[in-house]
Protein backbone atom coordinates (compact mmCIF):
# COMPACT_ATOMS: atom_id res chain seq x y z
CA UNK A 1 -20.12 1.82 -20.46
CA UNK A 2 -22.70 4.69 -22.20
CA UNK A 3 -25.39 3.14 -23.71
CA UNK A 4 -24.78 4.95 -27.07
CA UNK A 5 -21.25 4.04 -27.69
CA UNK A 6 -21.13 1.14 -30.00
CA UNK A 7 -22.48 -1.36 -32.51
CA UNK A 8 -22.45 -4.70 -34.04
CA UNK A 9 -23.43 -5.99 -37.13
CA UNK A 10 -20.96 -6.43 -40.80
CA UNK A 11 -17.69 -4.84 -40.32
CA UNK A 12 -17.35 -2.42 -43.28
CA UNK A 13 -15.49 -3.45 -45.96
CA UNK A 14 -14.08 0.07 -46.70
CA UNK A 15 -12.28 1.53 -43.35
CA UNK A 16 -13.97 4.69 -42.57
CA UNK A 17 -12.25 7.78 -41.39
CA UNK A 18 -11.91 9.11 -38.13
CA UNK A 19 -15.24 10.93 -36.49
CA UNK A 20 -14.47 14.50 -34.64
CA UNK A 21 -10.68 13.94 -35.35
CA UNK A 22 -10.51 10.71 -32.89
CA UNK A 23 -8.54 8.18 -34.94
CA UNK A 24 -10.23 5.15 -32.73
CA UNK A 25 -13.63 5.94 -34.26
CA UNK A 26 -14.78 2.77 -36.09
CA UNK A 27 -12.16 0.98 -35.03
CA UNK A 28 -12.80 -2.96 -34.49
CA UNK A 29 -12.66 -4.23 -30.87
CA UNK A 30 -12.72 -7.94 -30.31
CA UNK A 31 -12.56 -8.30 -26.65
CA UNK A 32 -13.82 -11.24 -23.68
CA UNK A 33 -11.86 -13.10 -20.96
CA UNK A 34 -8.73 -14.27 -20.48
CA UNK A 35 -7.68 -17.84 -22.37
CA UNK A 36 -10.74 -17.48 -24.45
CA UNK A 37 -8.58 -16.88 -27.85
CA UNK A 38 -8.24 -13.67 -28.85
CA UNK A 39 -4.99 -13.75 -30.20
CA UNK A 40 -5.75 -16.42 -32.80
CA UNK A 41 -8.37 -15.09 -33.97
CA UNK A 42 -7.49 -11.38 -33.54
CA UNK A 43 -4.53 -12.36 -36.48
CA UNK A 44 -6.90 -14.01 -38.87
CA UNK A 45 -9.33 -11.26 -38.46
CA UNK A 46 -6.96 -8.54 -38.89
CA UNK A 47 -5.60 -10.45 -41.91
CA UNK A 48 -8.50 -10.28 -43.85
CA UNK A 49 -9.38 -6.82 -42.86
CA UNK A 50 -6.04 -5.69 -43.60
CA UNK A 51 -5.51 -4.25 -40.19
CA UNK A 52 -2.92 -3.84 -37.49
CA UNK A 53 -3.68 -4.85 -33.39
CA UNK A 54 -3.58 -2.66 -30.51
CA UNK A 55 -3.41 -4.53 -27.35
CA UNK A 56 -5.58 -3.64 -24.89
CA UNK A 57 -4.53 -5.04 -22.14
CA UNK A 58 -3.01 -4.25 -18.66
CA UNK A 59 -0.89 -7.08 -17.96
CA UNK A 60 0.70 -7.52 -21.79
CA UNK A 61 1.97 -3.89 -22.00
CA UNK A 62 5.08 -4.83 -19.28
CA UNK A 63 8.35 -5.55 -21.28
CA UNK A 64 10.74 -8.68 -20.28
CA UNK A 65 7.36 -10.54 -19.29
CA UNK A 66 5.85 -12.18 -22.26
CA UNK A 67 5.00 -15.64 -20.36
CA UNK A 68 3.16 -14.59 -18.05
CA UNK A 69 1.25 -11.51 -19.19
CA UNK A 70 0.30 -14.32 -21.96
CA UNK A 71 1.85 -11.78 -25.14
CA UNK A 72 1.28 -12.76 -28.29
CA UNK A 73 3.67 -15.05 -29.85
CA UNK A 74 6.35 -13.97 -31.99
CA UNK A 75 4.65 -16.21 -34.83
CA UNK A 76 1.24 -14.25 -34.47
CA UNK A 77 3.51 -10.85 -34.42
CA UNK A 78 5.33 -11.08 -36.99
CA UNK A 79 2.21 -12.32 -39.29
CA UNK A 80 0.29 -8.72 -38.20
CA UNK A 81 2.10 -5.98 -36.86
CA UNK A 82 0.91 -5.08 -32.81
CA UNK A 83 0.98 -1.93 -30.95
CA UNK A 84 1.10 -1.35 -27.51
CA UNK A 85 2.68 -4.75 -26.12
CA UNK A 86 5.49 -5.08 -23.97
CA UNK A 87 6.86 -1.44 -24.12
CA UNK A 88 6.72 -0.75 -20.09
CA UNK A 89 9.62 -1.81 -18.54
CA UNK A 90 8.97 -2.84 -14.66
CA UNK A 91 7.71 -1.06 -12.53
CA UNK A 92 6.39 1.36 -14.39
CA UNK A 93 2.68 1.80 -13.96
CA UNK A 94 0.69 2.26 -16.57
CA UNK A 95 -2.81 3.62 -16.07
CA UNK A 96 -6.35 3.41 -18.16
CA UNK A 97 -6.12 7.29 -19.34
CA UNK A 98 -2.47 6.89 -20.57
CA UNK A 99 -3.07 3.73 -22.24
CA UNK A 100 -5.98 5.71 -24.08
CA UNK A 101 -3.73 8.41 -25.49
CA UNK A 102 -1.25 5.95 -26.72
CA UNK A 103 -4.19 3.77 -27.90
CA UNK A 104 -5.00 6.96 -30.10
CA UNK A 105 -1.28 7.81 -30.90
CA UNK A 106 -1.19 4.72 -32.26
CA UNK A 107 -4.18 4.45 -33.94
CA UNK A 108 -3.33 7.29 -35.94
CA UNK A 109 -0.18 5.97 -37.49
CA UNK A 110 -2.18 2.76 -38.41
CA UNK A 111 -4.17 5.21 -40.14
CA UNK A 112 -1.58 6.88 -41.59
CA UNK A 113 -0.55 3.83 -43.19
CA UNK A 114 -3.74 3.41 -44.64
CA UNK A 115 -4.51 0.42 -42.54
CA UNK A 116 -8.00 -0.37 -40.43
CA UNK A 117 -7.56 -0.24 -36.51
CA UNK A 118 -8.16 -3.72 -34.44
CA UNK A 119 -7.91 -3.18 -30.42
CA UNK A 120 -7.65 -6.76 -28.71
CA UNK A 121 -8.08 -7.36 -25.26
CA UNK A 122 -8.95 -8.36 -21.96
CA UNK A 123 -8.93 -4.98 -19.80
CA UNK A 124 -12.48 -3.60 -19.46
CA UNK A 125 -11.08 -0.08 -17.97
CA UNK A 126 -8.61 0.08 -20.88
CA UNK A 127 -11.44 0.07 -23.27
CA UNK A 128 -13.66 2.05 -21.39
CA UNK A 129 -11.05 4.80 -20.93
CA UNK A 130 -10.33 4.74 -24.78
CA UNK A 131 -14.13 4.46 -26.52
CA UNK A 132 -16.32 6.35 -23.18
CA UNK A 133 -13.82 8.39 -21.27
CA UNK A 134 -12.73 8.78 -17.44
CA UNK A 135 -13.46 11.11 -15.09
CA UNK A 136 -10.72 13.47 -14.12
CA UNK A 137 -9.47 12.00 -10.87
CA UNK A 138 -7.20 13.41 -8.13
CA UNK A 139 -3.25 13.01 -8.85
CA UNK A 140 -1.87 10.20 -7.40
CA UNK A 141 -0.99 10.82 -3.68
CA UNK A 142 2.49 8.61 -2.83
CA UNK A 143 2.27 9.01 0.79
CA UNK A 144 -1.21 7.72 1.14
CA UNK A 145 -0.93 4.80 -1.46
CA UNK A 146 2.38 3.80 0.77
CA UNK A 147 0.64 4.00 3.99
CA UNK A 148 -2.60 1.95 1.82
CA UNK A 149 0.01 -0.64 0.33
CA UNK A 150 1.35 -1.20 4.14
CA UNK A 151 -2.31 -1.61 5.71
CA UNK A 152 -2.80 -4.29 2.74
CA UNK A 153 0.83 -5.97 3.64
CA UNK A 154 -0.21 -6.32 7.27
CA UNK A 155 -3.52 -6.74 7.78
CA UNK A 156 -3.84 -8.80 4.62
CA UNK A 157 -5.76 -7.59 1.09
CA UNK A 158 -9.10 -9.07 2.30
CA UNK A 159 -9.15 -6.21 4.83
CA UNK A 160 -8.61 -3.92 2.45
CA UNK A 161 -10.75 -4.68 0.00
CA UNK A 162 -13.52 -5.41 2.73
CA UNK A 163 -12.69 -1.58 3.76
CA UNK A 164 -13.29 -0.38 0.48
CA UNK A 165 -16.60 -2.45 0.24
CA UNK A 166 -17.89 -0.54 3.49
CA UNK A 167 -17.37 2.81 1.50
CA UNK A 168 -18.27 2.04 -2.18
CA UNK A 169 -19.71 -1.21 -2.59
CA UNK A 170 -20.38 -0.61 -6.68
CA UNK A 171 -16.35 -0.56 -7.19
CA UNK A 172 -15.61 -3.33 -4.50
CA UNK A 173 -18.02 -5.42 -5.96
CA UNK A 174 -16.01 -5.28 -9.52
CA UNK A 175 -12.53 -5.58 -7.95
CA UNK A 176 -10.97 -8.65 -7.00
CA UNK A 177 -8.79 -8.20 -3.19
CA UNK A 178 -6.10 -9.16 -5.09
CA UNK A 179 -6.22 -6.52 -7.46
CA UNK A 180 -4.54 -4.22 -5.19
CA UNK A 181 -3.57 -1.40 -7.48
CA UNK A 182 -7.03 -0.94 -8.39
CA UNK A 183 -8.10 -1.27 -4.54
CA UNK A 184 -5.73 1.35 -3.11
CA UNK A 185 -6.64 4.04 -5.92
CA UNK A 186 -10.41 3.50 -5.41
CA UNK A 187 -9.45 4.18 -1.99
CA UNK A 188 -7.14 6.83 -2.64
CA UNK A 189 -9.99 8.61 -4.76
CA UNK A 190 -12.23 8.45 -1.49
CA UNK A 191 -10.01 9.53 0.59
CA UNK A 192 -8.92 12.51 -1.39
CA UNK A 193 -12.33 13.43 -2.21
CA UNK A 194 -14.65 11.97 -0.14
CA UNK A 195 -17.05 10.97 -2.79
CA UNK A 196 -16.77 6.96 -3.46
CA UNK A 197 -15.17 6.51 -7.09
CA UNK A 198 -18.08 4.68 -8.70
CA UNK A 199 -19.97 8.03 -8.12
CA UNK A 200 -17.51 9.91 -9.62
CA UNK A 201 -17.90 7.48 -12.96
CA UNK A 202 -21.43 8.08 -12.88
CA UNK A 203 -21.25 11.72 -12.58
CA UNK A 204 -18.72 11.99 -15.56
CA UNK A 205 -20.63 12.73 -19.06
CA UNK A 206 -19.27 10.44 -21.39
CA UNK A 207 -18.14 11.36 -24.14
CA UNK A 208 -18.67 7.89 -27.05
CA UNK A 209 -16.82 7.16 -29.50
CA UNK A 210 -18.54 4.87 -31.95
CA UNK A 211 -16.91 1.44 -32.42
CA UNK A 212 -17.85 -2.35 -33.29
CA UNK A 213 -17.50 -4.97 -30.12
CA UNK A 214 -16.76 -8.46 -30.82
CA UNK A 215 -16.77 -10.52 -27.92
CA UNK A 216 -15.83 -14.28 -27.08
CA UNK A 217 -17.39 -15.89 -24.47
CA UNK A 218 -16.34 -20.13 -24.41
CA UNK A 219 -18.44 -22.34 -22.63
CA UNK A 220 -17.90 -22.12 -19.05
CA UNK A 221 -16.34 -25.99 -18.85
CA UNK A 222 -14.16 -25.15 -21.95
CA UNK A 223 -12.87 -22.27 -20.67
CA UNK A 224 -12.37 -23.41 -17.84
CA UNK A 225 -10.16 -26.12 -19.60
CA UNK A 226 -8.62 -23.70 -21.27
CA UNK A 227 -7.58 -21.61 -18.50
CA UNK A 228 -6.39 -24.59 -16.74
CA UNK A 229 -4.14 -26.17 -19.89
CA UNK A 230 -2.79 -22.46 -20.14
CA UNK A 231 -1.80 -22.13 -16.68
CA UNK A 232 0.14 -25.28 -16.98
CA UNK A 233 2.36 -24.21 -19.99
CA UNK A 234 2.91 -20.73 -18.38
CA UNK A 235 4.85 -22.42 -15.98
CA UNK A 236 6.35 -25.07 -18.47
CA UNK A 237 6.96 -22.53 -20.74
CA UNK A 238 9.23 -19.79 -17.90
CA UNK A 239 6.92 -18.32 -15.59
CA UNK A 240 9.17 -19.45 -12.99
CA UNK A 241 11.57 -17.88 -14.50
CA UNK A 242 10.23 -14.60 -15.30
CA UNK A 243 9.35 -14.29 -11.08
CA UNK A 244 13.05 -14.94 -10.43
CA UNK A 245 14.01 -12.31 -12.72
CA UNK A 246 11.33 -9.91 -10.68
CA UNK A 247 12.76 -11.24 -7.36
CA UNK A 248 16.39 -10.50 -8.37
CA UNK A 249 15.32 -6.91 -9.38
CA UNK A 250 13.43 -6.46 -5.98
CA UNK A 251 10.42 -6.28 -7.91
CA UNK A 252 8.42 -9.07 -5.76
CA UNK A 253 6.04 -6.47 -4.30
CA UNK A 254 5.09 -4.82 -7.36
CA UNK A 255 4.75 -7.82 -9.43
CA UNK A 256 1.88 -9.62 -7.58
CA UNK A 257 -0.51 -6.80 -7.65
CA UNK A 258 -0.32 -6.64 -11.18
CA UNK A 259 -0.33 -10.05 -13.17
CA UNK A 260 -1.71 -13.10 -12.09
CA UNK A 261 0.65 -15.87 -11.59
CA UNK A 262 3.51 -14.30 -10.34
CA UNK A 263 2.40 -14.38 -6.61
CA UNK A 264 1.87 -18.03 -6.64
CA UNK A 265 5.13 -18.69 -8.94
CA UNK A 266 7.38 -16.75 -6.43
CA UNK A 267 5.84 -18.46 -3.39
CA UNK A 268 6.79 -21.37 -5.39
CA UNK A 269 10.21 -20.03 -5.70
CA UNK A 270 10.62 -19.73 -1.89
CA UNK A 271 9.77 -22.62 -1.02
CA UNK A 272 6.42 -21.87 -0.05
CA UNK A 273 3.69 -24.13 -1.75
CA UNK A 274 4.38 -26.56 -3.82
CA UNK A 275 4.71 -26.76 -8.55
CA UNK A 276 1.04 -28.65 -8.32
CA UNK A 277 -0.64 -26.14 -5.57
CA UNK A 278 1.17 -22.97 -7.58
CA UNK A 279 -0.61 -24.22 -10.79
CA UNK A 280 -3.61 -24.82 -8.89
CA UNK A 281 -3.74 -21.65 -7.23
CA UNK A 282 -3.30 -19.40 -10.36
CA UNK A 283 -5.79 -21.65 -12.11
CA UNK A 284 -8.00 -20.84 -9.71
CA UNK A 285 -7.20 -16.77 -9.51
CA UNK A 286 -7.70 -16.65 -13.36
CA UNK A 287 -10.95 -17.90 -13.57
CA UNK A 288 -12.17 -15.68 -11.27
CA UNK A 289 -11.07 -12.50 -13.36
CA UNK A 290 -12.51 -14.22 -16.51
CA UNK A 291 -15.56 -14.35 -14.94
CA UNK A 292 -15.30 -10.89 -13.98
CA UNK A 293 -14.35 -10.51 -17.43
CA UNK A 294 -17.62 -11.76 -18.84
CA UNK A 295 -19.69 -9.71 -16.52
CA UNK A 296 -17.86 -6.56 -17.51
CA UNK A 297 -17.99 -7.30 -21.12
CA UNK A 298 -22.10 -8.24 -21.24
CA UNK A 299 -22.88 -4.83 -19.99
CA UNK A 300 -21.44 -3.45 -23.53
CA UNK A 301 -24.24 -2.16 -25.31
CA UNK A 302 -24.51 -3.73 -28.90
CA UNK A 303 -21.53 -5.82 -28.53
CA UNK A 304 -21.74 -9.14 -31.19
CA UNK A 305 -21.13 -12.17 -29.44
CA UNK A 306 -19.19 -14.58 -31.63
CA UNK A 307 -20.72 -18.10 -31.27
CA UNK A 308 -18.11 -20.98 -30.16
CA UNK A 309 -15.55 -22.15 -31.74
CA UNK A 310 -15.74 -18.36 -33.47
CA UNK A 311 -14.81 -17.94 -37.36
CA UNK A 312 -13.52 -15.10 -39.42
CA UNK A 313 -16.66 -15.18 -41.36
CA UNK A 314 -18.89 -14.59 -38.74
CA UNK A 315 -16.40 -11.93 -36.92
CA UNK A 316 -16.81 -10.31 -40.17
CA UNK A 317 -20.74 -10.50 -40.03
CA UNK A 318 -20.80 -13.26 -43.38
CA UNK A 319 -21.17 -16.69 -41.30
């Protein structure tokens, strides 16, 4: 992210207006990894500011899917209105630059309504598109993400990613293999331009949009509790049943590269692995993008890191 983009300190007690037009400007971003609690907290800060949540987030925007894209609950939605959650339907993709002009759309009408702007999330990229910018990339090319989505099917995402390492280690190294739609369009961008896509983020003059960044960062061994006791009442809670509703659409291939837990619950489905291994296995997949998470999110320049457990007081700079 630009180096000029954003702030910490008090959040302002008036809402300021929009700078250069761009309704985001001074809006409030509380972001950090997955399980960490941003949804709590997120309603109790918005409360008191008398705001309204986006949700910035790549997983949460699918509709039919609230269990295990980890929505809000209806409790916390109905006590602060939230934009931008579960309003894809499957398979839809939804990508960072489209996500930022509805992030702004909607922005705007919170404005409108005379209310401050609170984006909540998980998904670096999101944020980065909305409050820095993206480069303009090449359209999407459906015959070579097919041919890209087959290689990964047969030869197994490892290779895949491990191909993409060879030609632009700076994006590989962020990526997880099993974030394949990520993989294949960092790949796609190479191969359609032959310049690595990292580059192509470097060489794109950002264009900031000044904003205060909360983050949340739990101590590794309670997150790592947390994540665990949250994977558990995914699956209590319907996970299982939200894969068999993908698998009776056809929607198994799609699903898996795009929310974690569905891979393992649909293996679990068929048979595969086992409730305990399932459990254990998206346990395990989820604390590696939290830690990816944190990485991403303590290269933000002036972000304010909430101390743990975090309070509304300090979020709003008077703890």
């Amino acid at each position: 992210m630009t180096r000029t983009s954003f702030g910490g300190g008090r959040v302002p007690a008036d809402p300021p207006g929009p700078v250069d037009g761009d309704p985001l400007a001074h809006a409030v971003v509380l972001c950090g990894p997955t399980a960490s609690g941003k949804s709590a907290l997120a309603v109790a800060l918005a409360r008191r500011l008398d705001a309204e949540i986006i949700g910035a987030d790549s997983q949460q925007v699918y509709r039919g899917l609230p269990v295990g894209t980890a929505q809000p609950s209806a409790e916390e939605r109905s006590a602060v209105p939230h934009q931008l959650i579960g309003f894809v339907d499957p398979p839809e993709e939804m990508t960072a630059a489209r996500w930022a002009e509805l992030a702004r759309d909607a922005a705007a009408r919170i404005r409108a309504r005379g209310r401050r702007v609170l984006v909540v999330g998980g998904t670096g990229l999101y944020l980065r598109a909305a409050f820095e910018g993206l480069f303009e990339g090449p359209p999407r090319d459906a015959v070579l993400r097919e041919r890209l989505e087959r290689e990964a099917e047969e030869r197994g995402r490892g290779a895949l990613h491990a191909r993409l390492a060879a030609v632009d280690p700076v994006a590989a190294a962020r990526l997880s293999p099993n974030d394949l739609v990520r993989v294949v369009r960092a790949l796609e961008v190479y191969e359609l331009t032959g310049r690595p896509l990292s580059e192509h983020f470097e060489r794109q003059p950002p264009r900031p949009v000044p904003a205060q960044f909360l983050g949340l960062s739990p101590p590794r061994e309670e997150l790592r509790e947390r994540i665990l006791a949250r994977t558990r009442r995914l699956y209590a809670e319907g996970l299982l049943d939200e894969a068999s509703w993908l698998l009776a659409r056809g929607l198994e291939r799609w699903a898996p590269a795009r929310a974690l837990g569905y891979r393992d619950a649909i293996a679990r489905l068929r048979g595969e692995i086992s409730l305990d291994e399932a459990v254990a296995r998206t346990a395990r997949e989820t604390r590696r993008y939290a830690k990816r998470q944190v990485t991403w999110f303590r290269a933000v320049p002036g972000i304010r890191w909430l101390s743990w457990p975090p309070s509304v007081e300090e979020a709003l700079g008077r703890g």
